[in-house]
N, C-alpha and C. Protein backbone atom coordinates (compact mmCIF):
# COMPACT_ATOMS: atom_id res chain seq x y z
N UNK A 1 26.23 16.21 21.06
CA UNK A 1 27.43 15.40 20.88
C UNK A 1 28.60 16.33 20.69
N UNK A 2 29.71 15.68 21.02
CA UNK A 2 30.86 16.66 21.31
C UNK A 2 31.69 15.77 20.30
N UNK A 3 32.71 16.73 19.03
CA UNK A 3 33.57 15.76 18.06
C UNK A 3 34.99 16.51 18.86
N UNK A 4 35.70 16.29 18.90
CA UNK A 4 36.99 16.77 18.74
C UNK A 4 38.47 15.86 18.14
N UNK A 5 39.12 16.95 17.95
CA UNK A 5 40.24 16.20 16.73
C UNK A 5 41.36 17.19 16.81
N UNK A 6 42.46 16.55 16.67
CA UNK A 6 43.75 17.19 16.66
C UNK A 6 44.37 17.22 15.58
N UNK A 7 45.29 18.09 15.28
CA UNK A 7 46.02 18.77 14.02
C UNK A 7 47.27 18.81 14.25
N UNK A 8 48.18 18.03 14.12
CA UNK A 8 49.89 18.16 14.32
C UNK A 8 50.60 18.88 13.03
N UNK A 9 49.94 19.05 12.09
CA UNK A 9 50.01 19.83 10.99
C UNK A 9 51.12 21.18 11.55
N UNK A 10 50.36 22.00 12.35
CA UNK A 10 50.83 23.15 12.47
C UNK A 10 52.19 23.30 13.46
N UNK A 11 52.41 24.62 13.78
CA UNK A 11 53.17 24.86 14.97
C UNK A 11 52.49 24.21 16.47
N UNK A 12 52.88 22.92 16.73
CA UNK A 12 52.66 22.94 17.92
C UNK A 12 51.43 21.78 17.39
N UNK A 13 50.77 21.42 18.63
CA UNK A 13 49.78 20.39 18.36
C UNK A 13 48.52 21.19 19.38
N UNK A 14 47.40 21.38 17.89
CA UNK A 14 46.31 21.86 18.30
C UNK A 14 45.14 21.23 18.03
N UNK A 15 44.36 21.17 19.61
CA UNK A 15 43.12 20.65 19.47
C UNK A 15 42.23 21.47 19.47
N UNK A 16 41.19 20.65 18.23
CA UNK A 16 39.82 21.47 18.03
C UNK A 16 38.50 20.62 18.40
N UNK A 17 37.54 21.35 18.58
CA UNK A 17 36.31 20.66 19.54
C UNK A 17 35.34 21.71 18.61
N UNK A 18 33.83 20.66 17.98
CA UNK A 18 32.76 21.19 18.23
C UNK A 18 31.82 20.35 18.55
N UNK A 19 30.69 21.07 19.05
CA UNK A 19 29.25 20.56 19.37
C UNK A 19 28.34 20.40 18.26
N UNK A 20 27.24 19.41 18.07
CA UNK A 20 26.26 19.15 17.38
C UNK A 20 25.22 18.99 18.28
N UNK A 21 24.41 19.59 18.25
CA UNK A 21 22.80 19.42 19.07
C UNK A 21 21.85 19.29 17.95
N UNK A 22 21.40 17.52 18.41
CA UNK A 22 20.82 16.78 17.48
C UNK A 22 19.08 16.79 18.24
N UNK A 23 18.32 17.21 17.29
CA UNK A 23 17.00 17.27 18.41
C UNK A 23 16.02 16.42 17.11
N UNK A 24 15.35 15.32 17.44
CA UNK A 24 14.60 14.59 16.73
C UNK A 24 13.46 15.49 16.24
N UNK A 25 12.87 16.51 16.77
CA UNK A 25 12.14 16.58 15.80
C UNK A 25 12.23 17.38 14.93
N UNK A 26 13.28 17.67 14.39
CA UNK A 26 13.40 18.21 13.65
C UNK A 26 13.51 18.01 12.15
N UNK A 27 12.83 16.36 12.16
CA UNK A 27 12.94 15.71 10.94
C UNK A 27 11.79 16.18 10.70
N UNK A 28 11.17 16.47 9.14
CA UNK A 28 9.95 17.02 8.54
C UNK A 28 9.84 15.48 7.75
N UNK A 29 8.46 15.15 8.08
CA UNK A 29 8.26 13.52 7.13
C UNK A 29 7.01 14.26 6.82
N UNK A 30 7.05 13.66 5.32
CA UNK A 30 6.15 14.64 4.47
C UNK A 30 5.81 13.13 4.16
N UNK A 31 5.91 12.06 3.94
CA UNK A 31 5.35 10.82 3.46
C UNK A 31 5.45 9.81 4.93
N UNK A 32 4.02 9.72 5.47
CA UNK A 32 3.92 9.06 6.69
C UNK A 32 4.30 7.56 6.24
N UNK A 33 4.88 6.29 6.89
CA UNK A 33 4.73 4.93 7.10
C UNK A 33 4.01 4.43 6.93
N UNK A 34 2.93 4.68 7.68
CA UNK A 34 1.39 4.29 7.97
C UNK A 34 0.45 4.73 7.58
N UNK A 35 -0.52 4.15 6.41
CA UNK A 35 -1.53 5.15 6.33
C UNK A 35 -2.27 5.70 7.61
N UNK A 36 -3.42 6.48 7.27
CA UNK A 36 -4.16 7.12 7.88
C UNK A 36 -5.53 6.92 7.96
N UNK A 37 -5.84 6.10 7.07
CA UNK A 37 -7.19 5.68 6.92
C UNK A 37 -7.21 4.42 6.22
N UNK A 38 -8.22 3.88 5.33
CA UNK A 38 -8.37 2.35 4.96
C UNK A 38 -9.01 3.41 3.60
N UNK A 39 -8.14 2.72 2.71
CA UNK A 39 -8.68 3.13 1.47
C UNK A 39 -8.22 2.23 0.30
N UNK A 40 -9.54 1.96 -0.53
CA UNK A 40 -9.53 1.05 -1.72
C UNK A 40 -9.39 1.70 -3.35
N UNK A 41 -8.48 1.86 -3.68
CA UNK A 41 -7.82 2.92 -5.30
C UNK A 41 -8.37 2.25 -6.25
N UNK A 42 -8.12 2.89 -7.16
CA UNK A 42 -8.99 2.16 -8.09
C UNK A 42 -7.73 1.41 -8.68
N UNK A 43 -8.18 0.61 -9.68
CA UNK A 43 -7.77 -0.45 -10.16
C UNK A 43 -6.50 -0.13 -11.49
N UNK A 44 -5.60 -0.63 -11.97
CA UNK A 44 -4.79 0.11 -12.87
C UNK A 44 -4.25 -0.80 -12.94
N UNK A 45 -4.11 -1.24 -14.61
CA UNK A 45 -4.91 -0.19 -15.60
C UNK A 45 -6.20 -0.88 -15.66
N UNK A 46 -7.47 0.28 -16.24
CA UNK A 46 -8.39 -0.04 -16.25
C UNK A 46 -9.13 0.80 -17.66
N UNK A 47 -9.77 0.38 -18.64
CA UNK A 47 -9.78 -1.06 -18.41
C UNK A 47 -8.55 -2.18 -19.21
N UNK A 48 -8.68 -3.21 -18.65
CA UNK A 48 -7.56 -4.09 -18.58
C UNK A 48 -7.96 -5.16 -19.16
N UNK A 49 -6.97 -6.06 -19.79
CA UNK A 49 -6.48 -7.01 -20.45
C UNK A 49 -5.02 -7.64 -20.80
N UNK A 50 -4.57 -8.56 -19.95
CA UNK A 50 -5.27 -9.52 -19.24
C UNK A 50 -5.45 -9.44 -17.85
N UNK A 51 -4.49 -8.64 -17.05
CA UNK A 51 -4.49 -8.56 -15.58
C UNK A 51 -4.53 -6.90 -15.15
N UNK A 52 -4.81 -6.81 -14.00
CA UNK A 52 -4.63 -5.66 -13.13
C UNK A 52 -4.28 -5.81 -11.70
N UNK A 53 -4.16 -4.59 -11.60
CA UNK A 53 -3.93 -4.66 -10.31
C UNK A 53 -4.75 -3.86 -9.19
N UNK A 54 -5.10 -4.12 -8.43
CA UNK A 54 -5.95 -3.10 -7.04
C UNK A 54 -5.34 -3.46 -5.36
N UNK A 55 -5.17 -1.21 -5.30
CA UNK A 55 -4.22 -1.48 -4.28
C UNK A 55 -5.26 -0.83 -3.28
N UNK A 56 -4.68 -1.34 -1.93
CA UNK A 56 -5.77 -1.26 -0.77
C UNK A 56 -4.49 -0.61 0.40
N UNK A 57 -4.83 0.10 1.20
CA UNK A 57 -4.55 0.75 2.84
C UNK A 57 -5.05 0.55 3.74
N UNK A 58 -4.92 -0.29 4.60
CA UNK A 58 -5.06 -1.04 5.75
C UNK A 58 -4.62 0.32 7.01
N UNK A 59 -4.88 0.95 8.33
CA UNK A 59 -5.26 1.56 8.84
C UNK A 59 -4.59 0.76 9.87
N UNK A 60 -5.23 -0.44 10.54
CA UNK A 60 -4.94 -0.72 11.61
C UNK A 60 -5.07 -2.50 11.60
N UNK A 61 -4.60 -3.42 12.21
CA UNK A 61 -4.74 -4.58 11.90
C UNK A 61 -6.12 -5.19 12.20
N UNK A 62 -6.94 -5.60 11.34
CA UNK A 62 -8.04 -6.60 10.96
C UNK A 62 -7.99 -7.77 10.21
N UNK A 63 -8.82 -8.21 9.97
CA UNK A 63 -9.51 -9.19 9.40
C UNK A 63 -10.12 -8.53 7.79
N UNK A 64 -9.68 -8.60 6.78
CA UNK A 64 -10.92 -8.11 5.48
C UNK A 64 -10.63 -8.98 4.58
N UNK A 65 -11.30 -8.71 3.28
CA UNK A 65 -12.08 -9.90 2.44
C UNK A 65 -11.54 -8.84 0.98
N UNK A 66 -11.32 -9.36 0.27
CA UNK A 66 -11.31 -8.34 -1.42
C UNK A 66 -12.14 -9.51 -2.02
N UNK A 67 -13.07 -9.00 -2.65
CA UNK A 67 -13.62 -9.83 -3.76
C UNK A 67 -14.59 -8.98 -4.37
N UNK A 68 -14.68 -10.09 -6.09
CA UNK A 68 -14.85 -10.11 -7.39
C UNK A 68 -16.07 -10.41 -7.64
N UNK A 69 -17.27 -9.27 -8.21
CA UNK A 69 -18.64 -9.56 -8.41
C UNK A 69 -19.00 -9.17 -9.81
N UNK A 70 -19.95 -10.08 -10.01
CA UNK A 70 -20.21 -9.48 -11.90
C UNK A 70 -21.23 -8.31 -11.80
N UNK A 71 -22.41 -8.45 -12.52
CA UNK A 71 -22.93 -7.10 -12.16
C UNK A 71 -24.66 -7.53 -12.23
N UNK A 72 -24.61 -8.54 -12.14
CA UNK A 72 -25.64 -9.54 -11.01
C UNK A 72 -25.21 -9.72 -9.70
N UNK A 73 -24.18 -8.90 -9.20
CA UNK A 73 -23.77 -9.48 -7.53
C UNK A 73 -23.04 -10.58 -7.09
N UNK A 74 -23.05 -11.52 -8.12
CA UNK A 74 -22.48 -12.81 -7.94
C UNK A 74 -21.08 -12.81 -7.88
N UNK A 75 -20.79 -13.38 -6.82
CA UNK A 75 -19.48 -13.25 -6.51
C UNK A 75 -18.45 -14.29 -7.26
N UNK A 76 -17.28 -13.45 -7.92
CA UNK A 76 -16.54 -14.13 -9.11
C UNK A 76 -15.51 -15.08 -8.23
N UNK A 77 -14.74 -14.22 -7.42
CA UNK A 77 -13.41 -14.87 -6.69
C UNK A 77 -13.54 -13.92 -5.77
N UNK A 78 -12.43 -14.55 -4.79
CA UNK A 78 -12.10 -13.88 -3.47
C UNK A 78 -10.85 -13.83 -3.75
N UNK A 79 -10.38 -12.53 -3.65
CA UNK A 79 -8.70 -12.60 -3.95
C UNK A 79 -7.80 -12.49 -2.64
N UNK A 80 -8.74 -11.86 -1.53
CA UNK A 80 -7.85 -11.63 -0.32
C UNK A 80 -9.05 -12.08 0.88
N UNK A 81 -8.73 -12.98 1.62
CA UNK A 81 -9.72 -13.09 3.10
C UNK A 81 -8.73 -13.20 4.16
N UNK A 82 -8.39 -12.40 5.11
CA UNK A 82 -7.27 -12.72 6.09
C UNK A 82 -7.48 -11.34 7.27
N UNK A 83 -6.35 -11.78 7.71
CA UNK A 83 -5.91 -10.82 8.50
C UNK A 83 -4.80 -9.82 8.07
N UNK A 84 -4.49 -8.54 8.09
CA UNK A 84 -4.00 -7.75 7.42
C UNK A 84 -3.19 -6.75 8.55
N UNK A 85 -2.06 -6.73 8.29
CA UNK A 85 -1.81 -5.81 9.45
C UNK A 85 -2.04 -4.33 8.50
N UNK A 86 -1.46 -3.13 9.24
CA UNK A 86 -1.44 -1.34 8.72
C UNK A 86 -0.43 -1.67 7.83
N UNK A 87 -0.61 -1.31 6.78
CA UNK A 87 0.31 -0.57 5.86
C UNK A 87 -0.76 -0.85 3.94
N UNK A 88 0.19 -0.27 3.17
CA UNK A 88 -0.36 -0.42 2.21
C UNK A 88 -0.21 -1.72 0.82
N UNK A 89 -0.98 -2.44 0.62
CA UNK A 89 -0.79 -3.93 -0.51
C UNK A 89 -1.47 -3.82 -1.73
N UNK A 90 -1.01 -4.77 -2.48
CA UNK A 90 -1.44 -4.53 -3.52
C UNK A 90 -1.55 -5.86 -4.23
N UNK A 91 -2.97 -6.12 -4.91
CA UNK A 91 -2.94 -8.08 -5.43
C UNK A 91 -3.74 -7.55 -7.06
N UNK A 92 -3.15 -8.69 -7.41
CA UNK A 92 -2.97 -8.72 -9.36
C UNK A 92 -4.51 -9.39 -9.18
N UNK A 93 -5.34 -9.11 -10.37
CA UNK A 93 -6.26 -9.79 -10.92
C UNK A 93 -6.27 -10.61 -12.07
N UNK A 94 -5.59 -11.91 -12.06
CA UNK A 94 -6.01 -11.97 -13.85
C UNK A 94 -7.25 -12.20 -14.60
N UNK A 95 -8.33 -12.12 -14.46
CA UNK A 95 -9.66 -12.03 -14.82
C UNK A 95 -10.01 -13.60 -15.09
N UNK A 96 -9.64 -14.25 -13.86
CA UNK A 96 -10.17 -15.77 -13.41
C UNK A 96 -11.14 -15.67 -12.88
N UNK A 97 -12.04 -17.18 -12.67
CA UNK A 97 -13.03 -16.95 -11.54
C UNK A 97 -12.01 -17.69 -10.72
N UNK A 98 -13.11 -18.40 -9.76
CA UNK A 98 -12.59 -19.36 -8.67
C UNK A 98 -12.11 -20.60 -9.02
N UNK A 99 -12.46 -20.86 -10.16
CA UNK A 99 -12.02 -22.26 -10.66
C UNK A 99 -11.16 -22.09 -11.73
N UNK A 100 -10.80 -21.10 -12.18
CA UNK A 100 -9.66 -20.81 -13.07
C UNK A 100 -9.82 -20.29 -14.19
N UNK A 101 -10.95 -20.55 -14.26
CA UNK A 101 -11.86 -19.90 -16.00
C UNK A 101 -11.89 -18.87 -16.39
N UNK A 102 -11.27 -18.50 -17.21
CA UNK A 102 -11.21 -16.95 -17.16
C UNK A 102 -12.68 -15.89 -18.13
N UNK A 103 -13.04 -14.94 -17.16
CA UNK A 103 -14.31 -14.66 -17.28
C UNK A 103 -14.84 -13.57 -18.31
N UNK A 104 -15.74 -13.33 -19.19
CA UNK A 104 -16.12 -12.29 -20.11
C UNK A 104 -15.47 -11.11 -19.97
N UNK A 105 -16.20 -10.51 -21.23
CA UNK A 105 -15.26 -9.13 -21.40
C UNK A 105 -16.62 -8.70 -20.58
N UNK A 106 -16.40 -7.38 -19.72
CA UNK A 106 -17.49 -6.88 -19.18
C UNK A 106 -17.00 -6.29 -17.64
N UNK A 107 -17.84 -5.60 -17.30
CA UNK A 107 -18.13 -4.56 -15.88
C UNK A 107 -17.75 -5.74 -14.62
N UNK A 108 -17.29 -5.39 -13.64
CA UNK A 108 -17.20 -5.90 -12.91
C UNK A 108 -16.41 -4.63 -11.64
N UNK A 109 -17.27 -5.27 -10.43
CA UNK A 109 -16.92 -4.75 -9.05
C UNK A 109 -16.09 -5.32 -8.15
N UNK A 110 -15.17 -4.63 -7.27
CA UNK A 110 -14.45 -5.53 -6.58
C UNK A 110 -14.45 -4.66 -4.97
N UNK A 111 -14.60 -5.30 -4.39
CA UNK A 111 -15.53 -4.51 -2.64
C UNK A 111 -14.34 -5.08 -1.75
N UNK A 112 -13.75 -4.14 -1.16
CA UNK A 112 -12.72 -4.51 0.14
C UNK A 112 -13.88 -4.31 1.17
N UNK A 113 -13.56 -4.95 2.13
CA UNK A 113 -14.65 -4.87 3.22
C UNK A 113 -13.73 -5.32 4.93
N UNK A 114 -14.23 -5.05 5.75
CA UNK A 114 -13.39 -5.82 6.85
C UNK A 114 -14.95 -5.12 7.88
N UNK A 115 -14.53 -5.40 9.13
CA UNK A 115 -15.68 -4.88 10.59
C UNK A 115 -16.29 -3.79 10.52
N UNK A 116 -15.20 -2.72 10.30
CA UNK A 116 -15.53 -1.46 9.84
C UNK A 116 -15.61 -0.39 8.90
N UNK A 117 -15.18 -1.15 7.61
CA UNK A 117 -15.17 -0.28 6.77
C UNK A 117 -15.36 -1.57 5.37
N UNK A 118 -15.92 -0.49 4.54
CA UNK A 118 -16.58 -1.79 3.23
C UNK A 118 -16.55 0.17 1.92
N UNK A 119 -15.91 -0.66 1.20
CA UNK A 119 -15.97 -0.03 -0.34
C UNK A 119 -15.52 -0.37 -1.59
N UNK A 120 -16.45 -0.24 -2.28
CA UNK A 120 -16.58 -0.64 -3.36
C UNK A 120 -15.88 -0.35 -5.24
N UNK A 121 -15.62 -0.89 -5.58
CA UNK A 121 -15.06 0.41 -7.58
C UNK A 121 -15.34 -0.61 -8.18
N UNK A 122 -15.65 -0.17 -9.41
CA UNK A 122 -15.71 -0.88 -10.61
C UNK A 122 -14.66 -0.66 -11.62
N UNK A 123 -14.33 -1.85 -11.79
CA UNK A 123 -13.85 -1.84 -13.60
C UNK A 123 -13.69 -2.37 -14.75
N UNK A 124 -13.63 -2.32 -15.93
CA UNK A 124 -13.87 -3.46 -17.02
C UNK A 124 -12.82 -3.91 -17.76
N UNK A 125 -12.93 -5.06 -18.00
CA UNK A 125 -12.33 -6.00 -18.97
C UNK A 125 -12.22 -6.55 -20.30
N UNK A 126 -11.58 -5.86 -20.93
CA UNK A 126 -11.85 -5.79 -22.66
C UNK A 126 -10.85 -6.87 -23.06
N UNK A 127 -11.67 -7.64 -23.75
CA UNK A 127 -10.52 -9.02 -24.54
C UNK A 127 -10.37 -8.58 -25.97
């Protein structure tokens, strides 16, 4: 890009001109947009009372599921079943089940899962 600009200031009227050569890559992004993979963090704070939170990275757009198991397997709630596009989310727990009841102090797992990728963390709930 070419700026130029004039100066009547002085003796006489003088124009000045410079160039800027703007080249894109020359931006350094040290924090990508998009993750890079599908990854499930652990939960914070943990352990918690009354709510938390667990944040997840979505990769590429699917279909996945977040849900809530005691430590018999039994599944507490489903907090997320959908479609998800790439980027990174994040959903509150308040230590409900499915019907609203809110559930013991104790261990509990929570498993993101979708076609291709499934993982699991635990964490507990102190009243």
């Amino acid at each position: 890009a070419w700026f130029t600009w004039l100066d009547p200031r002085l003796n006489g009227l003088k124009v000045y001109a410079s160039n800027y050569v703007y080249v894109p890559t020359d931006f350094n992004d040290t924090h990508p947009l998009l993750p890079a993979a599908f990854e499930l963090e652990q939960n914070y704070p943990n352990p918690f009372n009354p709510t938390t939170e667990i944040r997840f990275s979505v990769v590429r757009q699917t279909r996945l599921t977040l849900a809530i198991y005691n430590l018999l397997g039994q599944k507490i709630r489903t907090l997320a079943d959908g479609v998800y596009t790439s980027g990174e989310y994040r959903i509150a727990w308040d230590g409900t089940d499915a019907g609203g009841n809110r559930v013991a102090s104790g261990a509990y797992f929570y498993r993101l899962s979708s076609d291709s990728f499934t993982q699991s963390r635990k964490m507990l709930l102190l009243k």
